[in-house]
Protein backbone atom coordinates (compact mmCIF):
# COMPACT_ATOMS: atom_id res chain seq x y z
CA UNK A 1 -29.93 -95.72 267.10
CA UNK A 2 -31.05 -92.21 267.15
CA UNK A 3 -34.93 -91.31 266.50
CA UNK A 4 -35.08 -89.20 263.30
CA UNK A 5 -38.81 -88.33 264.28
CA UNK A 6 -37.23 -85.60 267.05
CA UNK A 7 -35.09 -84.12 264.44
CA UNK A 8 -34.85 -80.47 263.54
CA UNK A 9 -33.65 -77.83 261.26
CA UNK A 10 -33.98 -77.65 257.43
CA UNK A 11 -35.38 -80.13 255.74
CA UNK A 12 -31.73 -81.33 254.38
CA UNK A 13 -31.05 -81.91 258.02
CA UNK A 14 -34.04 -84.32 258.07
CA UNK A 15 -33.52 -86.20 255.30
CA UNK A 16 -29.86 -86.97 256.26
CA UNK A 17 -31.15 -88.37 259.53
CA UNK A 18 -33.49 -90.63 257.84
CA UNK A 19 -30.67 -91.68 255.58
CA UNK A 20 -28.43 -92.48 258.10
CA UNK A 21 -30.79 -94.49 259.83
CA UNK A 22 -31.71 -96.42 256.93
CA UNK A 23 -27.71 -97.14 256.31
CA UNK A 24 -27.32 -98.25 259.91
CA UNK A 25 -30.40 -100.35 259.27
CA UNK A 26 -28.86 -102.07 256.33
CA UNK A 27 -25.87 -102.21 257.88
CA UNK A 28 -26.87 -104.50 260.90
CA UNK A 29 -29.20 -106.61 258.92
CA UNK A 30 -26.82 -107.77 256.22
CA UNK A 31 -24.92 -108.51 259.68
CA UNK A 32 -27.47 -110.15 260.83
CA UNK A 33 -28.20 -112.58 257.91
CA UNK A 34 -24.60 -112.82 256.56
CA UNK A 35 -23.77 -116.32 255.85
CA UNK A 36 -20.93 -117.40 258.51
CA UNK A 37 -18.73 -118.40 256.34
CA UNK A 38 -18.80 -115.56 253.81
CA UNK A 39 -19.06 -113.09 257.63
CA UNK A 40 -15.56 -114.92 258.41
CA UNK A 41 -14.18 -113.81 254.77
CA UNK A 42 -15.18 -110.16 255.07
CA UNK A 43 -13.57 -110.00 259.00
């Protein structure tokens, strides 16, 4: 997952690398804590 700390550029740039950290975030931890059975229904 890439460090949005080391970004640069505007501040638009900056904010959409904190933003796409936080999806990826929420991404892998509603993998993480998915139910199996409702993880099988979503595959």
């Amino acid at each position: 997952m890439p460090d949005p700390t080391d970004t640069g550029g505007t501040r638009e740039h900056i904010m959409a690398a904190y933003r796409d950290v936080r999806e990826r975030l929420k991404t892998r931890i509603s993998r993480r804590f998915l139910l199996p059975e409702a993880k099988n229904a979503t595959d």
